[in-house]
C-alpha atoms as a PDB file:
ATOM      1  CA  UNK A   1       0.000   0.000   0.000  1.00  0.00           C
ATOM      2  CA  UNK A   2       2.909   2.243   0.351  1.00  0.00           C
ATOM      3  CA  UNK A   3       4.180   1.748  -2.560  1.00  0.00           C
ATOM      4  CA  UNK A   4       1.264   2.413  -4.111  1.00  0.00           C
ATOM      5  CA  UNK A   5       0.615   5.691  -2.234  1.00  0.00           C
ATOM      6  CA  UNK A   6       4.493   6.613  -2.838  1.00  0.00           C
ATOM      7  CA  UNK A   7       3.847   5.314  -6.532  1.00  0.00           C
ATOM      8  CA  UNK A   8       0.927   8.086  -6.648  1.00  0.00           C
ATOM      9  CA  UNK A   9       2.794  10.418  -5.195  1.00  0.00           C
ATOM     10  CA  UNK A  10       5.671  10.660  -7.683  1.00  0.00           C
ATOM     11  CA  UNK A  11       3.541  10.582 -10.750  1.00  0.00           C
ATOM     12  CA  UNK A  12       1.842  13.036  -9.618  1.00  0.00           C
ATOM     13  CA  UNK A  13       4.363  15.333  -8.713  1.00  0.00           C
ATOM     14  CA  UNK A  14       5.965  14.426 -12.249  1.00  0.00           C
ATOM     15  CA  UNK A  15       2.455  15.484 -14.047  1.00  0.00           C
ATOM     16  CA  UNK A  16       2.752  18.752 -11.809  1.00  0.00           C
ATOM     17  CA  UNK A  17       5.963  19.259 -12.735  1.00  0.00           C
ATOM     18  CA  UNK A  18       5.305  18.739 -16.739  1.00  0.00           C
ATOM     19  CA  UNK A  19       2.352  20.918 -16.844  1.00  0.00           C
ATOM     20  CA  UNK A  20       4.208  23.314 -15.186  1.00  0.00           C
ATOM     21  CA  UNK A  21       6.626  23.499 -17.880  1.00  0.00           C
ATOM     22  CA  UNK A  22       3.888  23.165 -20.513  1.00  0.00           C
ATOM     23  CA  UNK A  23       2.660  26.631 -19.326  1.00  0.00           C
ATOM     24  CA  UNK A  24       5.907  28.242 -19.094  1.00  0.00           C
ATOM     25  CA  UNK A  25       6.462  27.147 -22.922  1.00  0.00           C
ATOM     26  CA  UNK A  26       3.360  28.907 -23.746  1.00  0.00           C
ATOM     27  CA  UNK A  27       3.900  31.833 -21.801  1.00  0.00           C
ATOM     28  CA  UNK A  28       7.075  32.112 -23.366  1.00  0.00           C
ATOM     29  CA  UNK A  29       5.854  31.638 -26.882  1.00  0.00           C
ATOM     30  CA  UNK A  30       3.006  34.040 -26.240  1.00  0.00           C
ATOM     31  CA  UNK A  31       5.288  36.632 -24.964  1.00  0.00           C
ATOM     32  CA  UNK A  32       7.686  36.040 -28.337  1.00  0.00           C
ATOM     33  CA  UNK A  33       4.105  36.501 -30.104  1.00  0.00           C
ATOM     34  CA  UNK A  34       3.451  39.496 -28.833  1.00  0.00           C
ATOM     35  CA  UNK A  35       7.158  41.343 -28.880  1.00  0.00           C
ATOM     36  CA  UNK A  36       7.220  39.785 -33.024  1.00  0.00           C
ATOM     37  CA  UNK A  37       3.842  41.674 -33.544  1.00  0.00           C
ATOM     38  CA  UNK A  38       4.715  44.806 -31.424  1.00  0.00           C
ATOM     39  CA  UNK A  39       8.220  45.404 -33.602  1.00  0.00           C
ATOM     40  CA  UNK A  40       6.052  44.884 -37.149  1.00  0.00           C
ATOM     41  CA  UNK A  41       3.347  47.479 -35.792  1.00  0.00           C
ATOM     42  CA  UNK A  42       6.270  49.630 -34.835  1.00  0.00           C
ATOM     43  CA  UNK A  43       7.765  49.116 -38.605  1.00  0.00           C
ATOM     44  CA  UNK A  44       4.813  49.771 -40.577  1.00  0.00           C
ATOM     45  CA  UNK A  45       4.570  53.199 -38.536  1.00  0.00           C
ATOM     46  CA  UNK A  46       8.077  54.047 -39.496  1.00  0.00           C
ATOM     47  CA  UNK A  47       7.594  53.246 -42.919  1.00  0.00           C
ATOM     48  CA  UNK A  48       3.925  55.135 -43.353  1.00  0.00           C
ATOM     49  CA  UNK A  49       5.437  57.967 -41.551  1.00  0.00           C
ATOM     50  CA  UNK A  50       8.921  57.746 -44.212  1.00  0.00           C
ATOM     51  CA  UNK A  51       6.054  57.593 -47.203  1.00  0.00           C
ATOM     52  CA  UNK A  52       4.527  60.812 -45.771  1.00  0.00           C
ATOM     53  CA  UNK A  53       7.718  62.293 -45.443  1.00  0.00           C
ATOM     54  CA  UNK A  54       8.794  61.559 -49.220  1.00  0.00           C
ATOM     55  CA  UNK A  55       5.260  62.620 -50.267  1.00  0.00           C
ATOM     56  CA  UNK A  56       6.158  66.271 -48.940  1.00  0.00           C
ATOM     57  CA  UNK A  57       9.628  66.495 -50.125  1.00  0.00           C
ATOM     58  CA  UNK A  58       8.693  65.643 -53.183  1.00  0.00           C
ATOM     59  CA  UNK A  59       5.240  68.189 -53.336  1.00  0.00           C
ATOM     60  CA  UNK A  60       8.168  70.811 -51.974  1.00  0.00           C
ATOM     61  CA  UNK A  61      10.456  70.236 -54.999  1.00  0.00           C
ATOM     62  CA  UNK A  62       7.305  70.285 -57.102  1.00  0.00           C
ATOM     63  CA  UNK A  63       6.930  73.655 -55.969  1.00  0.00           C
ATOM     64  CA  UNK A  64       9.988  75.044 -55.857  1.00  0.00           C
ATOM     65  CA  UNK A  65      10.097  74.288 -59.792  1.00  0.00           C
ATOM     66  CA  UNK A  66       6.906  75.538 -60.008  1.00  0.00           C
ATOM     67  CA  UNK A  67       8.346  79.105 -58.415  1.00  0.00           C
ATOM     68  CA  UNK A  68       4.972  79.110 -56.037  1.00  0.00           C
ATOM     69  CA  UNK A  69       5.869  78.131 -52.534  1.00  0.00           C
ATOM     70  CA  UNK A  70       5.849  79.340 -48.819  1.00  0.00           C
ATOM     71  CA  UNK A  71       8.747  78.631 -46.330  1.00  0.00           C
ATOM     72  CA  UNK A  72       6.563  78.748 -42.970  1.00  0.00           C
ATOM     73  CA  UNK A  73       9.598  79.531 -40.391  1.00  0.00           C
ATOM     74  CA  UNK A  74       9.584  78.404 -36.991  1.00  0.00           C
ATOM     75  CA  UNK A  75      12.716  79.235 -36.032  1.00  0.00           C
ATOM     76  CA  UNK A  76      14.848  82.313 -36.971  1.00  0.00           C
ATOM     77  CA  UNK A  77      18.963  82.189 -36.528  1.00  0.00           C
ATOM     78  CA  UNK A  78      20.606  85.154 -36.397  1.00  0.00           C
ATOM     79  CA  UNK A  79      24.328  86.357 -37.514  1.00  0.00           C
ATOM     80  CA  UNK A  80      26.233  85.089 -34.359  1.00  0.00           C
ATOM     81  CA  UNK A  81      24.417  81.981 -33.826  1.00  0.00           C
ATOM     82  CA  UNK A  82      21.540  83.044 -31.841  1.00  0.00           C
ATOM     83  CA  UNK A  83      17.957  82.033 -32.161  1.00  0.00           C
ATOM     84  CA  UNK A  84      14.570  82.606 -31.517  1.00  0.00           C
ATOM     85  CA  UNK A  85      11.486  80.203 -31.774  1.00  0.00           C
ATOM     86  CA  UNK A  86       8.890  82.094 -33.574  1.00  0.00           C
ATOM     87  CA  UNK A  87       5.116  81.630 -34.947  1.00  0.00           C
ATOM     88  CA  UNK A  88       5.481  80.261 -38.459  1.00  0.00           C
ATOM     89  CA  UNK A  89       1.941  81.741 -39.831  1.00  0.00           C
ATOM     90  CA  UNK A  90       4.022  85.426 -39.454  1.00  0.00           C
ATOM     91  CA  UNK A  91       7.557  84.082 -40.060  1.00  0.00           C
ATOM     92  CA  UNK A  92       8.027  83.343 -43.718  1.00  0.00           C
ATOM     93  CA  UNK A  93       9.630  83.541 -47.113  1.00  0.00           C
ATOM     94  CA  UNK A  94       7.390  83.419 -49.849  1.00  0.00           C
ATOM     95  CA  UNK A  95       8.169  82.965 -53.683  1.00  0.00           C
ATOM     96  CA  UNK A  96       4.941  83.399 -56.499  1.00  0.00           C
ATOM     97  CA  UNK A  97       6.114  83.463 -59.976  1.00  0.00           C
ATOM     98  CA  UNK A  98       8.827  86.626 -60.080  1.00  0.00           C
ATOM     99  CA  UNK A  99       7.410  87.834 -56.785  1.00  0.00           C
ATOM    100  CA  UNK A 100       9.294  86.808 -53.115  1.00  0.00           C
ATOM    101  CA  UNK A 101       8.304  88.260 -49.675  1.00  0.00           C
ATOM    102  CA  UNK A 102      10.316  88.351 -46.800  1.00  0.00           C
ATOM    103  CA  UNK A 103       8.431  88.653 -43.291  1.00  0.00           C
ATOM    104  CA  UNK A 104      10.221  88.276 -40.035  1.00  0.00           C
ATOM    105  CA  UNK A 105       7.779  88.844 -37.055  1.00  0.00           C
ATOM    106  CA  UNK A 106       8.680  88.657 -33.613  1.00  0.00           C
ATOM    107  CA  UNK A 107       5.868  89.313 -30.365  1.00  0.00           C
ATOM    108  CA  UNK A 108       7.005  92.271 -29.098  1.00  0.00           C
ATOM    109  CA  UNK A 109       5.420  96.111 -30.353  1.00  0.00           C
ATOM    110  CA  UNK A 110       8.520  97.534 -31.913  1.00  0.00           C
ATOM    111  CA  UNK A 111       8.397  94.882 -35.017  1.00  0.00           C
ATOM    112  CA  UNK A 112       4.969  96.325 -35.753  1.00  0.00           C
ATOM    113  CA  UNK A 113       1.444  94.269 -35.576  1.00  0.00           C
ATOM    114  CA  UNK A 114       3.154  92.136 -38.596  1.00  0.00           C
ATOM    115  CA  UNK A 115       6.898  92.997 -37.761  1.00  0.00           C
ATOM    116  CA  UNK A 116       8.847  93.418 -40.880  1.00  0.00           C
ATOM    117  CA  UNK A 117       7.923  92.710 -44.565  1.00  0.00           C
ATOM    118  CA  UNK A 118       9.947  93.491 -47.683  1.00  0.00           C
ATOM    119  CA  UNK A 119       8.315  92.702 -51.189  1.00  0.00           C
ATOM    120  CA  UNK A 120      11.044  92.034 -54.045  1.00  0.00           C
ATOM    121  CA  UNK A 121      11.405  90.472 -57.393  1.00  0.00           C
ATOM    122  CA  UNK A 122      13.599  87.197 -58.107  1.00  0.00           C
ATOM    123  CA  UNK A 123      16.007  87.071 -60.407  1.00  0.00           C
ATOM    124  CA  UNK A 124      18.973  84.307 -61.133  1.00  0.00           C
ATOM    125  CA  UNK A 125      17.266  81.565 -59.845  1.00  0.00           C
ATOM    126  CA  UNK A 126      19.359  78.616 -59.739  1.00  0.00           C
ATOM    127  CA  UNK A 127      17.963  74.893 -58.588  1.00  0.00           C
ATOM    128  CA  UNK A 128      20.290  72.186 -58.014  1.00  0.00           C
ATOM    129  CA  UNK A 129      20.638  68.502 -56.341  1.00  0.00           C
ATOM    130  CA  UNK A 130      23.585  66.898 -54.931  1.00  0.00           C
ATOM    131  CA  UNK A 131      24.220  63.363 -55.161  1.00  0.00           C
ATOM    132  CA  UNK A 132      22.438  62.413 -51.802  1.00  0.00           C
ATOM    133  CA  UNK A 133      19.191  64.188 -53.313  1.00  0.00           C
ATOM    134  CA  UNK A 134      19.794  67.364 -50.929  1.00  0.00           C
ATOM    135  CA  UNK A 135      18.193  70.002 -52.848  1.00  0.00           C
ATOM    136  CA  UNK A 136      19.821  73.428 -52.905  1.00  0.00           C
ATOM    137  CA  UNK A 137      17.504  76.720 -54.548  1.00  0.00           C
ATOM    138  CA  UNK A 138      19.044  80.297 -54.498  1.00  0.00           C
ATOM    139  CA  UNK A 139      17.711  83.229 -55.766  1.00  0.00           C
ATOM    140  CA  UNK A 140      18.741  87.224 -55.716  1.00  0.00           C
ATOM    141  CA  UNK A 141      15.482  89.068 -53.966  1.00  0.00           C
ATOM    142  CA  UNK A 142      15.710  92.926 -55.224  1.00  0.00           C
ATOM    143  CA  UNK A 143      13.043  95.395 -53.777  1.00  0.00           C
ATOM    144  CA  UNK A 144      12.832  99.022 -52.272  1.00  0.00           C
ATOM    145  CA  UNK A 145      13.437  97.605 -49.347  1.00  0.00           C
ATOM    146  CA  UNK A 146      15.542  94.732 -49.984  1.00  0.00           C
ATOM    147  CA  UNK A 147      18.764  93.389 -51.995  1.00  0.00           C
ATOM    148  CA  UNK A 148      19.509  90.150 -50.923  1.00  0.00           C
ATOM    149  CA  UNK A 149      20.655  86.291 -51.863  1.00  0.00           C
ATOM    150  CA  UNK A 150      18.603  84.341 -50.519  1.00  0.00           C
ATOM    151  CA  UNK A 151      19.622  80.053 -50.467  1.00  0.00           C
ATOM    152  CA  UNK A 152      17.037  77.230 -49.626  1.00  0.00           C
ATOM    153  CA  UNK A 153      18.028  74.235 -48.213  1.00  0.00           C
ATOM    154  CA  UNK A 154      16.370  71.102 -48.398  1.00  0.00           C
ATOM    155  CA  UNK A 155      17.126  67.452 -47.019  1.00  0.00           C
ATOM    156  CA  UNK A 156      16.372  64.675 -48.830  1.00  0.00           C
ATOM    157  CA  UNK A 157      13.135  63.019 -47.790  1.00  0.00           C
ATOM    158  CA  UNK A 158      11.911  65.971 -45.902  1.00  0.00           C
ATOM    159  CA  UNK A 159      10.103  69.193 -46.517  1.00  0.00           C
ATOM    160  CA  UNK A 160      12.130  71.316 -43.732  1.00  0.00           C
ATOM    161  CA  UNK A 161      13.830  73.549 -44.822  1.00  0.00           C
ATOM    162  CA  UNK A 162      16.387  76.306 -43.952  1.00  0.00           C
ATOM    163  CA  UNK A 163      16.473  79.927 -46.203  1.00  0.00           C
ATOM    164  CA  UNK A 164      19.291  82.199 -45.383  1.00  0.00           C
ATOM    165  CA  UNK A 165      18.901  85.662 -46.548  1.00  0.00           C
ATOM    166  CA  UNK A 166      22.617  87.568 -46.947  1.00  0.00           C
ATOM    167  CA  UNK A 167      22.125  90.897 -47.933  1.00  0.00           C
ATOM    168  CA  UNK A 168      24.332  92.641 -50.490  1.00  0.00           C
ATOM    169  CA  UNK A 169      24.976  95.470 -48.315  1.00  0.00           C
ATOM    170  CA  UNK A 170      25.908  94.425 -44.981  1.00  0.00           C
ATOM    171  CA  UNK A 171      26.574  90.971 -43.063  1.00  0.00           C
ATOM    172  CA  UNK A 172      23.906  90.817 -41.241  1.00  0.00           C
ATOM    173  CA  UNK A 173      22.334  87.435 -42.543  1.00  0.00           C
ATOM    174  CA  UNK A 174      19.579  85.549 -40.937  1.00  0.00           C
ATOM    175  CA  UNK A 175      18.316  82.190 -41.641  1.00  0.00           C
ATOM    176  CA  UNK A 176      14.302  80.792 -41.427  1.00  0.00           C
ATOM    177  CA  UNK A 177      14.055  77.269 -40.904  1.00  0.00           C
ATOM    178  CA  UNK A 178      10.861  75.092 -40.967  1.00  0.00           C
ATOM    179  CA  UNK A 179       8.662  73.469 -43.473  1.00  0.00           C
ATOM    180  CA  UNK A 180       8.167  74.528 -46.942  1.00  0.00           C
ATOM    181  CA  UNK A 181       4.813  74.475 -48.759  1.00  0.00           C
ATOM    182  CA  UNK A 182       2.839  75.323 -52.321  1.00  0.00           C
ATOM    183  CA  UNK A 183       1.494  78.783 -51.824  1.00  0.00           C
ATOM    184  CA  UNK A 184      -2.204  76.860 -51.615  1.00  0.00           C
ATOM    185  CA  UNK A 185      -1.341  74.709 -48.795  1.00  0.00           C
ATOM    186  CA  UNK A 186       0.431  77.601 -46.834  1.00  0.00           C
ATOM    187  CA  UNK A 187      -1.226  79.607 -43.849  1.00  0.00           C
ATOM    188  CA  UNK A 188       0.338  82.998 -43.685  1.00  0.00           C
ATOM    189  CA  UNK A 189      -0.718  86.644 -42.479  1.00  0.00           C
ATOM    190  CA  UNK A 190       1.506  88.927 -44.422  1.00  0.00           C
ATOM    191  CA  UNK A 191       1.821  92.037 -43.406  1.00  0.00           C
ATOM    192  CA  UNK A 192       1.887  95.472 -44.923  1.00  0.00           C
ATOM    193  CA  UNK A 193       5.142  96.050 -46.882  1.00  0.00           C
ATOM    194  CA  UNK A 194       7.636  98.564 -46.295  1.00  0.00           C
END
């Protein structure tokens, strides 16, 4: 009889034991399951969000052929390195046909409800792409107001963008970076021009 219990006993305990490891085989596999399906989800995010990102690079070099675009600045570099975040709706540089605006804005009452804005017309507009499919796009900008070169630069893959605006009469250069547009997709206030 005590073998019998004893006999009991151990298969038991070795059932126990095998189920036991049965579950942790599962629990395993469903945790492999699970990190497999989280690291596609997180893949097929990156590449919509890569597609979206090509889709508006290549809109932006669509219009900056098209000489109709809007480079909505949210950040404005100055001579020495300094910056300032700014509101890109009143921050831009604007280019429609032979026609470029230049509007720098900032929030205080001395720039003016719209701050600064200088009308101009383009002239020796060159467009070029380096090997990496960078995109380069300078232009001269000559107003009453204004005399400038003005240089877009755009990476490949994205539509920010970074326009520096060197004047012809003085050093004083300042850069606009943030996300260029087609004029119809843009949302700017521009202001009245000096």
């Amino acid at each position: 009889m005590k073998k019998i219990v004893l006999l009991l006993a151990v298969l038991l305990f070795g059932a126990g034991s095998m189920m036991a490891q049965q579950d942790k085989s599962a629990e395993k596999a469903a945790k492999q399951a699970e990190k497999e399906a989280k690291k596609a989800e997180k893949a097929a995010k990156k590449a919509a969000e890569e597609a979206e990102a090509n889709a508006l690079f290549e809109q932006a070099v669509q219009a900056l052929k098209n000489k109709d675009f809007v480079l909505e600045a949210d950040r404005i570099e100055f001579k020495r390195g300094s910056f300032v975040y700014v509101t890109p709706n009143t921050n831009f540089v604007s280019v429609k046909g032979e026609k470029a605006t230049i509007q720098l804005a900032f929030n205080t009452p001395a720039a003016g409800p719209n701050g600064i804005t200088v009308d101009g017309t383009t002239s020796g507009v060159q467009m070029k792409t380096d090997k990496k499919g960078n995109v380069m796009y300078e232009m001269n900008v000559q107003g009453v107001a204004v005399s400038a070169r003005v240089t877009f630069r755009m990476a490949k893959g994205t539509n920010k963008c970074t326009a520096t605006v060197s004047p012809n009469f003085n050093s004083n250069r300042i850069s606009f970076t943030g996300n260029l547009y087609p004029s119809s997709e843009s949302n700017v206030f521009k202001g009245r021009s000096i």
